[in-house]
N, C-alpha and C. Protein backbone atom coordinates (compact mmCIF):
# COMPACT_ATOMS: atom_id res chain seq x y z
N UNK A 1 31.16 -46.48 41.62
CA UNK A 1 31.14 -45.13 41.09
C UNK A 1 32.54 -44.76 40.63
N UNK A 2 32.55 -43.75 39.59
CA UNK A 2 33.86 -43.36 39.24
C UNK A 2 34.50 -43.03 40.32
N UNK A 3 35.65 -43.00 40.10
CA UNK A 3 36.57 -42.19 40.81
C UNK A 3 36.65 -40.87 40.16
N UNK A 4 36.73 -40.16 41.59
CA UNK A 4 36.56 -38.39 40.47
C UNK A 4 35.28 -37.99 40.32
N UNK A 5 34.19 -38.98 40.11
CA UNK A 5 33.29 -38.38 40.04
C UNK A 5 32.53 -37.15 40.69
N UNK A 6 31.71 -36.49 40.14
CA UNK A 6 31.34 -35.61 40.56
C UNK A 6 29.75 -35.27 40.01
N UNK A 7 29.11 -34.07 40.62
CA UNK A 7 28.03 -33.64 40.24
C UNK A 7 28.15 -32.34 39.99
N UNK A 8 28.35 -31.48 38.66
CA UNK A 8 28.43 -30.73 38.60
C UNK A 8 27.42 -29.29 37.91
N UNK A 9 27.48 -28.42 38.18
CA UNK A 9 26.10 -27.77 37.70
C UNK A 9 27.21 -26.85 36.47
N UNK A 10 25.50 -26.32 35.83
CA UNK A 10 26.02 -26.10 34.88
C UNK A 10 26.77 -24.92 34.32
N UNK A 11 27.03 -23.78 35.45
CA UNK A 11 28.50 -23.14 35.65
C UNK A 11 29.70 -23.29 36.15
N UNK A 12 29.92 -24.32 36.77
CA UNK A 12 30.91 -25.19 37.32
C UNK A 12 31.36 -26.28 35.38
N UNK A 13 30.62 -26.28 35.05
CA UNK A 13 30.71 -27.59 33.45
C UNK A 13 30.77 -26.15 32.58
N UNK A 14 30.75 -25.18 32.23
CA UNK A 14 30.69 -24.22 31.40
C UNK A 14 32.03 -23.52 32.34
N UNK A 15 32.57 -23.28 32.66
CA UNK A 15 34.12 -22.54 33.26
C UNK A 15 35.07 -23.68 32.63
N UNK A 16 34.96 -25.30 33.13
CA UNK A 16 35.64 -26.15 32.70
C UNK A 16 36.11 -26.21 31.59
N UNK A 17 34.93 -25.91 30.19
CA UNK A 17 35.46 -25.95 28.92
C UNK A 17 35.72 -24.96 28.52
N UNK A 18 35.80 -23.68 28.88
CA UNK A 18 35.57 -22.26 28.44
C UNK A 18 37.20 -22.23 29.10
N UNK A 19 38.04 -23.03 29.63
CA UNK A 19 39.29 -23.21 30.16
C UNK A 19 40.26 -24.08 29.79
N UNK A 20 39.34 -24.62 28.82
CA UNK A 20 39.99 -25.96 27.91
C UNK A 20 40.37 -25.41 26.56
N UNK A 21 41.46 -26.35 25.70
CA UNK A 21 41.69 -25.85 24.48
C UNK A 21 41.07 -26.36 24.03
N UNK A 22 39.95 -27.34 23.71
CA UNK A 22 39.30 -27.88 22.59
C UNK A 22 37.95 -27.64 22.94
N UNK A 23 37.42 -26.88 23.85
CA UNK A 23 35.89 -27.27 24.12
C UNK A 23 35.41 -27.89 24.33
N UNK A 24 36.24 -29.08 24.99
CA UNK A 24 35.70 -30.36 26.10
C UNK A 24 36.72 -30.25 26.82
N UNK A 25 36.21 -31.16 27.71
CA UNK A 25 37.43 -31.30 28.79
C UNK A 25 36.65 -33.14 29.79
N UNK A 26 37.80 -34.00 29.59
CA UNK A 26 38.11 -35.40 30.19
C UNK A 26 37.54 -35.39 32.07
N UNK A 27 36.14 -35.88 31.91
CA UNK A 27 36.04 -36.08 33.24
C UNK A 27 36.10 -37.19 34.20
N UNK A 28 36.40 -38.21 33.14
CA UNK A 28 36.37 -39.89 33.59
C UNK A 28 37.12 -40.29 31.81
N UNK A 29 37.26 -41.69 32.90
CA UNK A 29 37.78 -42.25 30.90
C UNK A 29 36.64 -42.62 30.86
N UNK A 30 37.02 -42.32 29.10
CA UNK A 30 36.30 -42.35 28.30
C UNK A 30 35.04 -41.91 28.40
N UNK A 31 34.61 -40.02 29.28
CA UNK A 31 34.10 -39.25 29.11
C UNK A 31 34.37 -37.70 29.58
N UNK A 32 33.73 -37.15 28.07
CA UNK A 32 33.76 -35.79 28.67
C UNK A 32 32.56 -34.75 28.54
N UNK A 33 32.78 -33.69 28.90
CA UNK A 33 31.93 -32.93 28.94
C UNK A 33 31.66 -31.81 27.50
N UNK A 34 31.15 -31.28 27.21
CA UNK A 34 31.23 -30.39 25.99
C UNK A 34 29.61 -29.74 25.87
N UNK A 35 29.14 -28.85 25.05
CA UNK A 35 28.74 -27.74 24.87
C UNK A 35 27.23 -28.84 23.67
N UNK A 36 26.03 -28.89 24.00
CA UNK A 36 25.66 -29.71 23.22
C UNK A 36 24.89 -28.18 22.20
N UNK A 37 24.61 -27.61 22.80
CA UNK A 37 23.23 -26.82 22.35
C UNK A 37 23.48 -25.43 23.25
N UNK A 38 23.36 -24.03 22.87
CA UNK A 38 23.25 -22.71 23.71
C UNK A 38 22.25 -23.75 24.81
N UNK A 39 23.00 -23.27 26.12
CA UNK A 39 22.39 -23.76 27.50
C UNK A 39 22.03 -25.37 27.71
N UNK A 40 23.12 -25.89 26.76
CA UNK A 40 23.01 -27.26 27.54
C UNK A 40 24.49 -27.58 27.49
N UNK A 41 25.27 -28.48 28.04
CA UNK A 41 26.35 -28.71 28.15
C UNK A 41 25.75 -30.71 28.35
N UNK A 42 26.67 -31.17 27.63
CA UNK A 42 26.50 -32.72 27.35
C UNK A 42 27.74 -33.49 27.83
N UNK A 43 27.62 -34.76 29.26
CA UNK A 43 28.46 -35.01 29.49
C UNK A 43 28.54 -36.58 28.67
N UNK A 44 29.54 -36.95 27.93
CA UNK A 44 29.39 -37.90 27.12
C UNK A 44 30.21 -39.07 27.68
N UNK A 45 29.62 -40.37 27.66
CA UNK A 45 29.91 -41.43 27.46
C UNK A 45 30.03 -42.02 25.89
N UNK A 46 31.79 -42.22 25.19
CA UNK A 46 31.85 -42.94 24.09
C UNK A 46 30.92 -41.83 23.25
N UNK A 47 30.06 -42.23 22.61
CA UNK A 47 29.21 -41.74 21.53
C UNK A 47 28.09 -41.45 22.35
N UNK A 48 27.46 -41.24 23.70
CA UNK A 48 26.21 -40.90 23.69
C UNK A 48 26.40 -40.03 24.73
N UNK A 49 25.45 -38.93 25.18
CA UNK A 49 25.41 -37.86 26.18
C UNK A 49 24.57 -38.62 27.10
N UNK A 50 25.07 -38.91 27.73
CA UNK A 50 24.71 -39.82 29.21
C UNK A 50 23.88 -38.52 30.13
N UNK A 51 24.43 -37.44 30.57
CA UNK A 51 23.59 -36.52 31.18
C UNK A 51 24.08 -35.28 30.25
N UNK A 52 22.70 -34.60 30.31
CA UNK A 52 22.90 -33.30 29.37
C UNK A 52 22.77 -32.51 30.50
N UNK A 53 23.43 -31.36 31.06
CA UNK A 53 23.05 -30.04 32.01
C UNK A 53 22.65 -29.04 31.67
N UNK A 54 21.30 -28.66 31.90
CA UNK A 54 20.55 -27.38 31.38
C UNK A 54 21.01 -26.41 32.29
N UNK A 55 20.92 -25.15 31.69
CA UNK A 55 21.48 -23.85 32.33
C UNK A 55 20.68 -23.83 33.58
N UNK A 56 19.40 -24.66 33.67
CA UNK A 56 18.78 -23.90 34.91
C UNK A 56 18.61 -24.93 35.95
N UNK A 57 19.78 -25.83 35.57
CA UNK A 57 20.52 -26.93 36.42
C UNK A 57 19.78 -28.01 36.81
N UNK A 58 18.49 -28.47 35.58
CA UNK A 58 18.06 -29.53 35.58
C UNK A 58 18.50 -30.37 34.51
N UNK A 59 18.36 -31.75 34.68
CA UNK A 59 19.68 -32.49 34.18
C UNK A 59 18.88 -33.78 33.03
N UNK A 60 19.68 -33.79 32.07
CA UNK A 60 18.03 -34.83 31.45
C UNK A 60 19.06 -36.35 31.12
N UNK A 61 18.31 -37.34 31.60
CA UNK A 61 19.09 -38.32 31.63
C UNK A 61 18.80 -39.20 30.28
N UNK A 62 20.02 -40.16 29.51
CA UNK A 62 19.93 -40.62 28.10
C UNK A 62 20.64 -42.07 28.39
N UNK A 63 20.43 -43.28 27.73
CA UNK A 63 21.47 -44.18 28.17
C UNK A 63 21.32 -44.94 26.29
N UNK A 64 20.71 -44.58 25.58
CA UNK A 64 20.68 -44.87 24.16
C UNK A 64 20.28 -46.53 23.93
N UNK A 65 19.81 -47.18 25.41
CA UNK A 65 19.24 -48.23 25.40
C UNK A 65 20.79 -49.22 26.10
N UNK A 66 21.61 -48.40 26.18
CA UNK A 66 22.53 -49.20 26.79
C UNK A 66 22.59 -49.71 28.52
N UNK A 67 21.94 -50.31 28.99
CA UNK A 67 21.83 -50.19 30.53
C UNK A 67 23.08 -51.01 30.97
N UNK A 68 24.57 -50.43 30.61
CA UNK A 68 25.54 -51.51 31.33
C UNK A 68 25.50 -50.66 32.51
N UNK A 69 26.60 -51.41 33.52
CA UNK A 69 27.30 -50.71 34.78
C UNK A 69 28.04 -49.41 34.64
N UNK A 70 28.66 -49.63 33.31
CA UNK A 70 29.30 -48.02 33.36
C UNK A 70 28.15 -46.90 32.81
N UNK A 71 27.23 -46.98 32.10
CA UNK A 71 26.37 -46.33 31.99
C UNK A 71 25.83 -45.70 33.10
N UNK A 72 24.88 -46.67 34.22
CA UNK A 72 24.60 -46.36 35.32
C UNK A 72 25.36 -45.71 36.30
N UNK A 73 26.81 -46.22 35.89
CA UNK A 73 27.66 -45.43 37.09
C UNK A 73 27.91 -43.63 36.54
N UNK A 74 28.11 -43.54 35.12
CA UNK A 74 27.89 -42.07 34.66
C UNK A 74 26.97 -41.70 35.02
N UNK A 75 25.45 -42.02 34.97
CA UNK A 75 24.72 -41.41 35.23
C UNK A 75 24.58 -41.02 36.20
N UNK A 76 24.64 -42.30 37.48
CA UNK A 76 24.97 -41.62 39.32
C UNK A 76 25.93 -40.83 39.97
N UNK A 77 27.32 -41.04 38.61
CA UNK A 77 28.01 -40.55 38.88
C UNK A 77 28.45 -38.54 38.59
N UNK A 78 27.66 -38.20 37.62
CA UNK A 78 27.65 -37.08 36.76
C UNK A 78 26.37 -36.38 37.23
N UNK A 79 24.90 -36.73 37.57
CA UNK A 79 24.01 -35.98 37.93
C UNK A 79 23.66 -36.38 39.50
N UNK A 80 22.48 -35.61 39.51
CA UNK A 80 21.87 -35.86 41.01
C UNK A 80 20.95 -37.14 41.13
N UNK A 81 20.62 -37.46 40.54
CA UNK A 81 20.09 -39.15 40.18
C UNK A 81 20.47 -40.15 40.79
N UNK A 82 19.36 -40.67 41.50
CA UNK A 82 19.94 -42.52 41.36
C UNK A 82 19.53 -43.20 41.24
N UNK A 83 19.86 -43.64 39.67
CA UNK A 83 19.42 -44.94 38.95
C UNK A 83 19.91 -46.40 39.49
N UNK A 84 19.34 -46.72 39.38
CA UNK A 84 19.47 -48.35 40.34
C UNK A 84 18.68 -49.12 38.67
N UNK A 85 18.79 -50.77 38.61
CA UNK A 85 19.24 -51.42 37.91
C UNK A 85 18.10 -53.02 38.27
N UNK A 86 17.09 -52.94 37.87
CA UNK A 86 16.86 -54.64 38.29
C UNK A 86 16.36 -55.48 36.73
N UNK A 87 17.13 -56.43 36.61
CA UNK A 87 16.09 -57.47 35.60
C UNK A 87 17.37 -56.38 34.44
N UNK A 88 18.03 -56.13 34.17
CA UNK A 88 18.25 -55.26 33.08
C UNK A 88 17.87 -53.83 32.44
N UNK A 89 16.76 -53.41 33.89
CA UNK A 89 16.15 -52.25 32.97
C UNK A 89 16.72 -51.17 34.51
N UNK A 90 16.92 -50.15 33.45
CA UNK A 90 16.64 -49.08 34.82
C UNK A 90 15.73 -48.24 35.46
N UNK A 91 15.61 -48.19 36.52
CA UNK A 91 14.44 -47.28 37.22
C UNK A 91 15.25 -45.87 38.11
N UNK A 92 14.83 -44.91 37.97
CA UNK A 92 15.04 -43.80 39.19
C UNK A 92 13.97 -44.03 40.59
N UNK A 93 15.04 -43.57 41.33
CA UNK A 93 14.18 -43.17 43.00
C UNK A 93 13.68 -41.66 42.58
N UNK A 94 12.37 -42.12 42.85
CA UNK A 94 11.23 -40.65 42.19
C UNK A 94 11.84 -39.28 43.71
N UNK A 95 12.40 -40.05 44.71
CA UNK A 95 13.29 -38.99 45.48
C UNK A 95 14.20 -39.67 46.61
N UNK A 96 15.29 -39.37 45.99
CA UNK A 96 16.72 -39.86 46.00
C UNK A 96 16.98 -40.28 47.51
N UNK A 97 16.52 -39.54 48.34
CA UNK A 97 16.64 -39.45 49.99
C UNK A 97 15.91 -40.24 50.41
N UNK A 98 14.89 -41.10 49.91
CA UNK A 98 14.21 -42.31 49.92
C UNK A 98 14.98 -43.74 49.58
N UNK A 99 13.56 -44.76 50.05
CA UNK A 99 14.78 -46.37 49.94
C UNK A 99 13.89 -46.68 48.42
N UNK A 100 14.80 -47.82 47.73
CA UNK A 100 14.01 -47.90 46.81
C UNK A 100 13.27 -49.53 46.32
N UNK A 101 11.89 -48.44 47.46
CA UNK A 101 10.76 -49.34 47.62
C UNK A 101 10.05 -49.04 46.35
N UNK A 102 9.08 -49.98 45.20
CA UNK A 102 8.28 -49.90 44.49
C UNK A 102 7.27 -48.38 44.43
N UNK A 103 7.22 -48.05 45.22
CA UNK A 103 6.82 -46.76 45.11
C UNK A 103 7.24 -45.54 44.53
N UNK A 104 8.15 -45.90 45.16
CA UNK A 104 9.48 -44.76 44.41
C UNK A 104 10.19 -45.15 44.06
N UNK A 105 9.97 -45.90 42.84
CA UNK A 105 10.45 -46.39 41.73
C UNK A 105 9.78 -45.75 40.40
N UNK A 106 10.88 -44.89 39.02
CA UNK A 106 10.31 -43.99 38.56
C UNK A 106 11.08 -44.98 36.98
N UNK A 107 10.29 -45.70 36.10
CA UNK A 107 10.69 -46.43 34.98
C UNK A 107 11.61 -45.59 34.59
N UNK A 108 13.24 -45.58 33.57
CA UNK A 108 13.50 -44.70 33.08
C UNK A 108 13.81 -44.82 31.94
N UNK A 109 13.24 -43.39 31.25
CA UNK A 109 13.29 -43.45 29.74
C UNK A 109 13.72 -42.25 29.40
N UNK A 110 14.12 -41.99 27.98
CA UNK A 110 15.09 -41.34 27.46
C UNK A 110 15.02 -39.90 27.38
N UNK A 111 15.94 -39.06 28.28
CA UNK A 111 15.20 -37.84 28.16
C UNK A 111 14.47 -37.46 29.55
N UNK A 112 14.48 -38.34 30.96
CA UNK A 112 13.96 -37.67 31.85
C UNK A 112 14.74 -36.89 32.61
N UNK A 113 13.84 -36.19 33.33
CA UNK A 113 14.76 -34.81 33.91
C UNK A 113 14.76 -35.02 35.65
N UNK A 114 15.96 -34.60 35.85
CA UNK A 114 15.83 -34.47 37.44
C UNK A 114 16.16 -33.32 37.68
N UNK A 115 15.99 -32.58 39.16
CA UNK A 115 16.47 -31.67 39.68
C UNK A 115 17.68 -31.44 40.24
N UNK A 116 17.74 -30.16 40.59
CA UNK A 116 19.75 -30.47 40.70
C UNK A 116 19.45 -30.79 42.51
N UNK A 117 18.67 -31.62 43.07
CA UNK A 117 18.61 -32.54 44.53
C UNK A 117 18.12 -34.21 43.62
N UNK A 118 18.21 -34.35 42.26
CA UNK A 118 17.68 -35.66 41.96
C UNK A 118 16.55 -36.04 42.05
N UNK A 119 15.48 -35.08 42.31
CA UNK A 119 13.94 -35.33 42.40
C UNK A 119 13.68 -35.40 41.38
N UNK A 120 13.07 -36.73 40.16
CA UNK A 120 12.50 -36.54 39.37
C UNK A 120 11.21 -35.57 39.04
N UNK A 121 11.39 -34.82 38.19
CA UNK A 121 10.59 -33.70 37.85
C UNK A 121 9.53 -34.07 37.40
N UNK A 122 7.95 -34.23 37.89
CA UNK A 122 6.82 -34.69 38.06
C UNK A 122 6.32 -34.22 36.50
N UNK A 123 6.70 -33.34 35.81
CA UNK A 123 6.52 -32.97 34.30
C UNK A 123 6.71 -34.37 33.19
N UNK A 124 7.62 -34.88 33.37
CA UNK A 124 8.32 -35.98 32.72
C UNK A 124 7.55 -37.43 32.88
N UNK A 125 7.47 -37.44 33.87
CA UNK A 125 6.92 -38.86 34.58
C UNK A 125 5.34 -39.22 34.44
């Protein structure tokens, strides 16, 4: 996991840039956070928004088909999520406080949402 990392909601990520001179602000190398859309704030890896934070602090996860280690580690590292990694593909724990037995194992694809405890949101799935 990064160092530094953190999980942050999305008035804690909206003070950050609203305190910055450019309207992002560096939360890891080679990512930052910034303003994607009224009520979303996009924390970016390189060129892609790895986690987007909705105002109502559910979090939608993106990896643009890239499943490296630093991907995964933004993503565990930036939301409430934990994506885990087998064969090349990634899966979420459908709830995080669980082991991750086949059961709770949640495929992941582009755009799913967790809660701000990392429970994948049964809407999505």
């Amino acid at each position: 996991m990064v160092q530094g990392s953190h999980v942050y909601s999305y008035s804690q990520l909206a003070e950050l840039i609203q305190a910055s001179r450019n309207g992002q602000v560096k939360l890891a190398h080679n990512t930052i956070a910034h303003y994607v859309d009224k009520g979303k704030i996009g924390i970016r890896l390189y060129y892609t928004d790895v986690v987007v934070v909705n105002a109502d602090n559910t979090y939608e996860l993106h990896s643009q088909g890239y499943t490296t280690a630093t991907t995964r580690d933004r993503l565990n590292g930036f939301s409430p999520a934990k994506v885990i990694q087998k064969e090349y593909t990634f899966y979420l724990l459908r709830d995080p406080t669980q082991r991750a037995v086949k059961s709770n194992l949640v495929p992941f694809f582009e755009g799913i949402t967790v809660d701000r405890f990392g429970n994948v949101n049964s809407v999505t799935v």
